[in-house]
Protein backbone atom coordinates (compact mmCIF):
# COMPACT_ATOMS: atom_id res chain seq x y z
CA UNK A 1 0.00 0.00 0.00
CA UNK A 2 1.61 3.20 -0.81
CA UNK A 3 1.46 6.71 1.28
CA UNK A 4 2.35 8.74 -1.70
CA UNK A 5 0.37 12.00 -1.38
CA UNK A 6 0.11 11.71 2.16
CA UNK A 7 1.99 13.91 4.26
CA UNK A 8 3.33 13.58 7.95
CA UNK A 9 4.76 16.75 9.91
CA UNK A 10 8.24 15.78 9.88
CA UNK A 11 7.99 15.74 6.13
CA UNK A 12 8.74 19.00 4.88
CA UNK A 13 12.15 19.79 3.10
CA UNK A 14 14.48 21.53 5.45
CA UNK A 15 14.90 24.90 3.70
CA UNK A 16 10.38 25.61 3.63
CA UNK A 17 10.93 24.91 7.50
CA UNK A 18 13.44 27.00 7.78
CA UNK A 19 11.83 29.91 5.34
CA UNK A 20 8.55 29.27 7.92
CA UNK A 21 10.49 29.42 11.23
CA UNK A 22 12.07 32.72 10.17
CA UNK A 23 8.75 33.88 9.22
CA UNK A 24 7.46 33.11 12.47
CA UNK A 25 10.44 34.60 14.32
CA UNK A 26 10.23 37.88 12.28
CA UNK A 27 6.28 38.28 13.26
CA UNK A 28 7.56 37.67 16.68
CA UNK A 29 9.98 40.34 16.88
CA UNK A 30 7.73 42.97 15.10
CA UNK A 31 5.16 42.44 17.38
CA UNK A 32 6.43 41.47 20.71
CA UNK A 33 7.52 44.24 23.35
CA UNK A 34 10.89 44.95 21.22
CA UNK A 35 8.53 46.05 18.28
CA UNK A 36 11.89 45.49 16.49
CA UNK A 37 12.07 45.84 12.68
CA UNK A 38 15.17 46.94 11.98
CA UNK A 39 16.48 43.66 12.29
CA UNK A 40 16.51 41.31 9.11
CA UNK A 41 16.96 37.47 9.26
CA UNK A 42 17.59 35.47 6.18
CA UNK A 43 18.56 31.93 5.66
CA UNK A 44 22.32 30.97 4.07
CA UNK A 45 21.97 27.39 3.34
CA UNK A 46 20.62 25.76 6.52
CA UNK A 47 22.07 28.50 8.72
CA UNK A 48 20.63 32.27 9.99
CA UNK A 49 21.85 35.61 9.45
CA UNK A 50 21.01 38.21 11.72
CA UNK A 51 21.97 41.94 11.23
CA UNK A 52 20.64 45.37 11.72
CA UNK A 53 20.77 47.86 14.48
CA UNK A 54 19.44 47.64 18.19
CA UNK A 55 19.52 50.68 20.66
CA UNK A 56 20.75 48.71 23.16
CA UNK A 57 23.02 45.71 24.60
CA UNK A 58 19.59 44.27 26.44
CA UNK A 59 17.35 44.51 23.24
CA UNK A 60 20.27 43.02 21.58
CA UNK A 61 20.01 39.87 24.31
CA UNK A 62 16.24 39.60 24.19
CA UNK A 63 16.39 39.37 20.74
CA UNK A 64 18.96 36.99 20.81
CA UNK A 65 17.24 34.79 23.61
CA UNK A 66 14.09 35.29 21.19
CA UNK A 67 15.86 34.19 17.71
CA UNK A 68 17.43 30.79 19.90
CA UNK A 69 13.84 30.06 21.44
CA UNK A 70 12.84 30.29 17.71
CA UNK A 71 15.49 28.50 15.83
CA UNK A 72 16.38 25.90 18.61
CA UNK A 73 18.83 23.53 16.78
CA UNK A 74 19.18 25.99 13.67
CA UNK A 75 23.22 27.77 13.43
CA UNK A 76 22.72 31.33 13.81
CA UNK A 77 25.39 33.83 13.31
CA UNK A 78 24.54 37.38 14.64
CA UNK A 79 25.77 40.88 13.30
CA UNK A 80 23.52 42.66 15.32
CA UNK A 81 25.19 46.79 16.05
CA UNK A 82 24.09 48.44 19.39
CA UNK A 83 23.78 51.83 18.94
CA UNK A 84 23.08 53.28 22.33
CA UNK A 85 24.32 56.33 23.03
CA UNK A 86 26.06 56.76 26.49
CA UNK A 87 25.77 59.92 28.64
CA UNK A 88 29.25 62.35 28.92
CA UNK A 89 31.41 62.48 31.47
CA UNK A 90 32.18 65.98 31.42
CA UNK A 91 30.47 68.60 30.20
CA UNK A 92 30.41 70.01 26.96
CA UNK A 93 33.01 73.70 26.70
CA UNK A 94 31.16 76.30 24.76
CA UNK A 95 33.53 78.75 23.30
């Protein structure tokens, strides 16, 4: 008896698994509390790319703990800049 035409879960190729996941993950980081969408994720092979620009070291880690809650098992490799801007320590001479 043959299953052709049937499909289990597990049956999906790798790389429309992967192109869903990062779908999923990008929905997730537009709408969680980050509202983040200056970061873009795209698939090399079966590996992630993540780059863009963060205002901070902790939205840079709660993305990060976000994409690996995602993308559990997946390689990810993460060129995420922090651009947050620290106070002086001295004030500013006017001339």
């Amino acid at each position: 008896m043959s299953t052709h035409g049937t499909e289990q879960p597990g049956d999906q190729e790798p790389a429309q698994n992967l192109d869903y996941r990062i779908a999923h993950l990008q929905d997730r980081l537009a709408s969680g509390e980050l509202g983040e969408l200056g970061v873009r994720v795209e698939a090399r092979g079966q590996k992630v790319l993540l780059t863009g620009t963060v205002p901070s070291a902790p939205c840079r880690d709660e993305i990060l703990r976000t994409v690996h809650e995602e993308l559990a098992g997946i390689a990810v490799h993460s060129d995420l800049v922090v651009t947050e801007a620290s106070s002086p320590d001295h004030a500013e001479e006017l001339a």
